[in-house]
C-alpha atoms as a PDB file:
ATOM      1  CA  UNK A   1       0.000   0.000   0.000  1.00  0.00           C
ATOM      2  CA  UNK A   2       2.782   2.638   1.023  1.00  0.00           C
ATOM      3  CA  UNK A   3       4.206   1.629  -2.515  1.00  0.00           C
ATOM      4  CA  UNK A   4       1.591   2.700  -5.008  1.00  0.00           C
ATOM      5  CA  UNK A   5       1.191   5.729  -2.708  1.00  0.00           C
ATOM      6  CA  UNK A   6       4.497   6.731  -2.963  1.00  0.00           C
ATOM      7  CA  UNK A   7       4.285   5.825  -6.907  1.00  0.00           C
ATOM      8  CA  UNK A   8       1.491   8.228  -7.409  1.00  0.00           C
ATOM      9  CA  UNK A   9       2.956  10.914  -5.720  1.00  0.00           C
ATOM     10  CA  UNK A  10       5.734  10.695  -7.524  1.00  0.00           C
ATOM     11  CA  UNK A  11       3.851  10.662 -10.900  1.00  0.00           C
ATOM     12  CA  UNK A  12       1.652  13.312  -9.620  1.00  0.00           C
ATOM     13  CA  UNK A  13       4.987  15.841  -8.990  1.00  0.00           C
ATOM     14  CA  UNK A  14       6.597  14.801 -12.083  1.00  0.00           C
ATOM     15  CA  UNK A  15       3.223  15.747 -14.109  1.00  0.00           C
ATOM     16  CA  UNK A  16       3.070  18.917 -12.430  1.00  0.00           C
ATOM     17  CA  UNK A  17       6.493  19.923 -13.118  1.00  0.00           C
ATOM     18  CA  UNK A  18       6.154  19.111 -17.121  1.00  0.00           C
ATOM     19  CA  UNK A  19       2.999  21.123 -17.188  1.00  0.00           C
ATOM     20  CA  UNK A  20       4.605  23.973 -15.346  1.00  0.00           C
ATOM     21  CA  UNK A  21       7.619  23.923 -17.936  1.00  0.00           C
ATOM     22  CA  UNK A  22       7.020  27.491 -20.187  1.00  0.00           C
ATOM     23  CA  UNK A  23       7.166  27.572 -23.893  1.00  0.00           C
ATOM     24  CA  UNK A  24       7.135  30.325 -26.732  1.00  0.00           C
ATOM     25  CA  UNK A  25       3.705  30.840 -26.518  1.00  0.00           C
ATOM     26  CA  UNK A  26       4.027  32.219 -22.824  1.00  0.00           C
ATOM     27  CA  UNK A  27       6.385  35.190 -24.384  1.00  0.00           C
ATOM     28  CA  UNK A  28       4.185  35.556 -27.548  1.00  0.00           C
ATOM     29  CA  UNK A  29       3.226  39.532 -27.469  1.00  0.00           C
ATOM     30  CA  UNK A  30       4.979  43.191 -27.428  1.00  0.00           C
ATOM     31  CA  UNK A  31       6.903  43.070 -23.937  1.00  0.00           C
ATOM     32  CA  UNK A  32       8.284  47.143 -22.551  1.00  0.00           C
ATOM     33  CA  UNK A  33      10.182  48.354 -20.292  1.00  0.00           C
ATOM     34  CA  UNK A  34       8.681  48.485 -17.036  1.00  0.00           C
ATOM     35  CA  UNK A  35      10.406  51.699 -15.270  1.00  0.00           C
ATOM     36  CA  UNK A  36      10.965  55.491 -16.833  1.00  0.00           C
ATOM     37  CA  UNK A  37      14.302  54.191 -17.327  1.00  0.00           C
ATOM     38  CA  UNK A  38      13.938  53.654 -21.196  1.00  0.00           C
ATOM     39  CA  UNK A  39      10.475  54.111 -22.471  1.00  0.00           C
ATOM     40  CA  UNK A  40      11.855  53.342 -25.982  1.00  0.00           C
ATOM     41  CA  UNK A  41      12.961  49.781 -25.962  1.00  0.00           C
ATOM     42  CA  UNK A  42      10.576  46.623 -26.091  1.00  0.00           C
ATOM     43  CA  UNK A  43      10.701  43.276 -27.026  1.00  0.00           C
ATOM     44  CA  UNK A  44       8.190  41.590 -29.691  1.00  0.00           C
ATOM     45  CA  UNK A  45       7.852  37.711 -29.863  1.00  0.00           C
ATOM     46  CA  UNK A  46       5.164  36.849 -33.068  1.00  0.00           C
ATOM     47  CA  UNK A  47       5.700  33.554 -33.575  1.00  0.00           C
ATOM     48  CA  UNK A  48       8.704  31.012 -33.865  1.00  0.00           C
ATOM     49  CA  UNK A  49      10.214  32.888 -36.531  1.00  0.00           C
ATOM     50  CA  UNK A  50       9.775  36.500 -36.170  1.00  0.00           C
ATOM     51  CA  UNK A  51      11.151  37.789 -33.312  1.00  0.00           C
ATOM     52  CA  UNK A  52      11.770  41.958 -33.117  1.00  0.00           C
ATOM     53  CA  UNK A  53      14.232  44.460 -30.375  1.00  0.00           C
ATOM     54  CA  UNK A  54      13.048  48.179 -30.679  1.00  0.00           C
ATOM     55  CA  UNK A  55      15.199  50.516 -29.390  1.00  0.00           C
ATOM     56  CA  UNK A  56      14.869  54.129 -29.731  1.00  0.00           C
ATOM     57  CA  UNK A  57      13.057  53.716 -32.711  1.00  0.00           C
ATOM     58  CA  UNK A  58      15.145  51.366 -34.588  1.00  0.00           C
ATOM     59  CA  UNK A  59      13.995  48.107 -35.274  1.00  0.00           C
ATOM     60  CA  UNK A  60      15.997  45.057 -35.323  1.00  0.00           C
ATOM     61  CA  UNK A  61      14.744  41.312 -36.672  1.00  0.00           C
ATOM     62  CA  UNK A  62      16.419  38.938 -34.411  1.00  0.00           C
ATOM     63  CA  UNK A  63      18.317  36.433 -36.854  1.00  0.00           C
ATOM     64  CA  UNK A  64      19.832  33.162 -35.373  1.00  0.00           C
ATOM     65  CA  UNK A  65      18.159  32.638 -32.153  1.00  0.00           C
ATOM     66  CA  UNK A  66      17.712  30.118 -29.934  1.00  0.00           C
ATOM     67  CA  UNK A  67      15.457  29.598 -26.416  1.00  0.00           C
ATOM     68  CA  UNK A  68      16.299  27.057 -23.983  1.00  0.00           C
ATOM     69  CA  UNK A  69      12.875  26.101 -22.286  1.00  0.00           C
ATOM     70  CA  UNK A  70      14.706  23.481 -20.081  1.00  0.00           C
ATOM     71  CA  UNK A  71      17.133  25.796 -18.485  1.00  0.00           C
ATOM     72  CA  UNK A  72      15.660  27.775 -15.267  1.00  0.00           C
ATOM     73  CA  UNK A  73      16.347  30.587 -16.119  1.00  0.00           C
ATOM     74  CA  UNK A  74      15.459  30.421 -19.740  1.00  0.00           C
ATOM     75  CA  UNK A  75      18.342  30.762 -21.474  1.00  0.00           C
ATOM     76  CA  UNK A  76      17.831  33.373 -24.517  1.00  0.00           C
ATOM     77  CA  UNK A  77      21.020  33.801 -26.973  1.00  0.00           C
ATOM     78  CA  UNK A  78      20.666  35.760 -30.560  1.00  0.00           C
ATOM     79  CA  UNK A  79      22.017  37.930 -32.704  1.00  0.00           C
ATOM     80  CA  UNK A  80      21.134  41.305 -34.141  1.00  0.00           C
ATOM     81  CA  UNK A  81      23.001  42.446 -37.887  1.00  0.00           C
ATOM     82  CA  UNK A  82      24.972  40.398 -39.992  1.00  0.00           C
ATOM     83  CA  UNK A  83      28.282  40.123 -41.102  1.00  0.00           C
ATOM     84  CA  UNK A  84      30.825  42.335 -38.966  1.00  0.00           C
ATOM     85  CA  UNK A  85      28.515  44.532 -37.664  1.00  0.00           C
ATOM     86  CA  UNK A  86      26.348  41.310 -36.118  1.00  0.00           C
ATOM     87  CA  UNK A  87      25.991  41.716 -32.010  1.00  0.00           C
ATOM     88  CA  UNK A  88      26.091  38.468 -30.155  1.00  0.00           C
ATOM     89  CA  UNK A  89      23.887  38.313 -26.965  1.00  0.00           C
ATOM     90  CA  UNK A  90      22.962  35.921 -24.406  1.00  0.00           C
ATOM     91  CA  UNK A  91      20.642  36.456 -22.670  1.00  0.00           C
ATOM     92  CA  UNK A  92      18.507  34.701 -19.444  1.00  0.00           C
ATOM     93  CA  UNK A  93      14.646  35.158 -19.046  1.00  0.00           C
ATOM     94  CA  UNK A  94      12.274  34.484 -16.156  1.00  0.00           C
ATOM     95  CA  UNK A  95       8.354  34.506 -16.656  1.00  0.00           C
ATOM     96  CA  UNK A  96       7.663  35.642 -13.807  1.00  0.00           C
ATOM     97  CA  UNK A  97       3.562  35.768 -14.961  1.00  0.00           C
ATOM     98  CA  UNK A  98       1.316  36.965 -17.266  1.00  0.00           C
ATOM     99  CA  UNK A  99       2.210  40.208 -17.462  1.00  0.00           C
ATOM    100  CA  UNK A 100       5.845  40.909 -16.499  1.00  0.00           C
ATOM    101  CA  UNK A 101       8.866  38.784 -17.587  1.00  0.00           C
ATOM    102  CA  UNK A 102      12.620  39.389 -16.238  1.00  0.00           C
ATOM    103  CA  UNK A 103      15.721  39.450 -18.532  1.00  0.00           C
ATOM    104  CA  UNK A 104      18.801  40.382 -18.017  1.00  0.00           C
ATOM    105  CA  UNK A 105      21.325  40.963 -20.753  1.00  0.00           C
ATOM    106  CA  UNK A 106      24.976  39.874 -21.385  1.00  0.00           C
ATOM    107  CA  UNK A 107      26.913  41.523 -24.688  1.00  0.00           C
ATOM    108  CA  UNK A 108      30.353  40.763 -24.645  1.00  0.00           C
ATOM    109  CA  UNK A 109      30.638  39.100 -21.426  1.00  0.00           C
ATOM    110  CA  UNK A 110      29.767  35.632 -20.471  1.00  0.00           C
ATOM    111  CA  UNK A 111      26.260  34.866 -19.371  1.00  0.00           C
ATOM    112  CA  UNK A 112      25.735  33.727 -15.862  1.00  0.00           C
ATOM    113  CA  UNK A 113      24.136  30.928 -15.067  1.00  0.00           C
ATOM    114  CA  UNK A 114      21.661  32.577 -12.658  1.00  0.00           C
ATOM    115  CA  UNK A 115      20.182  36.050 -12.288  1.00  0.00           C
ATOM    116  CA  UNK A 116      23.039  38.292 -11.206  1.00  0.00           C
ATOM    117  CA  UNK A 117      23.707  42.228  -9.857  1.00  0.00           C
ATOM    118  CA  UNK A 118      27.408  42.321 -10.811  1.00  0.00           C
ATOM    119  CA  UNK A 119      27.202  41.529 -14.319  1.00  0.00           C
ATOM    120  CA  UNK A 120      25.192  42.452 -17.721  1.00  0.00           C
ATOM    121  CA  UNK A 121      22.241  44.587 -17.935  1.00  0.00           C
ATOM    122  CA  UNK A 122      18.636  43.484 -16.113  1.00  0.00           C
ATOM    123  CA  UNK A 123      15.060  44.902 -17.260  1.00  0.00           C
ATOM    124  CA  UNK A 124      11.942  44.030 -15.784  1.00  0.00           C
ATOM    125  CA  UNK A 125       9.157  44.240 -19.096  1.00  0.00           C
ATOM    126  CA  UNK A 126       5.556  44.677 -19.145  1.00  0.00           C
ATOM    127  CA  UNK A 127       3.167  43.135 -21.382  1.00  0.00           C
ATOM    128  CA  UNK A 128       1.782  45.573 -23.919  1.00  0.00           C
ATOM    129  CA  UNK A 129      -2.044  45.643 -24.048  1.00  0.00           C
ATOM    130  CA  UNK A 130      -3.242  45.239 -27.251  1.00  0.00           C
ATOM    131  CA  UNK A 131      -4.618  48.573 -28.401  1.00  0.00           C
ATOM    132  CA  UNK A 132      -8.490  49.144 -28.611  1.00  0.00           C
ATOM    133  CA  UNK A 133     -10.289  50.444 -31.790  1.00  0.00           C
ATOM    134  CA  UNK A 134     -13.399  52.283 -30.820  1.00  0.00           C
ATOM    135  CA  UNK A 135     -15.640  54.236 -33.143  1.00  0.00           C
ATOM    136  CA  UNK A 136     -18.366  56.973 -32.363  1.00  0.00           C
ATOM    137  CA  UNK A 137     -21.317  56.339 -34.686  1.00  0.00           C
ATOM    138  CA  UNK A 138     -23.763  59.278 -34.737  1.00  0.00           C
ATOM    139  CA  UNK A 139     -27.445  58.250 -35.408  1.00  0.00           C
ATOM    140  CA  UNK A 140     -29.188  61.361 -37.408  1.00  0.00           C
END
């Protein structure tokens, strides 16, 4: 008896912890900045293939990318340009829900394997709402 309870608790945490396990679609949408400290940079995830950086107006396909769904953090590496003027990042990501993820930079520095104050550059972004079309109709 202690044996097939101990067996289904076990398969009940290991289902729980595959269903928790994020994917793309939890970072589809327009993610911003979250603080006044650069209004102008965001973050757009469309689907497996197109993948956009704004920054102060400019912006910038993501071209060879890869996400690491298995890694906790996520682990987020790509690169911006191509030829000599390409940009190399890595990059880690934590969905933290919703509405807010957490991602913290590395260019030209090795990425950490956690979350870390002393190196690269961390942002906390907001999901975008989608914007609302509304229309006045006047009945004469």
């Amino acid at each position: 008896m202690k044996k097939i309870l101990f067996v289904l608790a076990v398969s009940f945490l290991a289902v729980k912890g595959i269903s928790q396990q994020k994917n793309l679609k939890d970072l589809v949408g327009r993610w911003e900045i979250a603080s006044d400290q650069n209004n102008a940079a965001s973050l757009e995830v469309i689907d497996s293939t197109n993948i956009t950086l704004s920054y102060n107006g400019e912006k910038i396909k993501l071209s060879d990318y890869k996400i690491d769904f298995t890694k906790s953090p996520i682990w987020f590496d790509f690169s911006t340009g191509a030829g000599d003027s390409a940009v190399s990042v890595k990059s880690l990501i934590e969905i933290i829900n919703d509405t807010m993820i957490k991602w913290q930079l590395f260019v030209d520095e090795e990425r950490t394997p956690y979350f870390s104050s002393s190196k690269g550059e961390l942002f906390f972004l907001r999901k975008a709402k989608d914007a609302v079309v509304t229309s006045v109709v006047a009945n004469k």
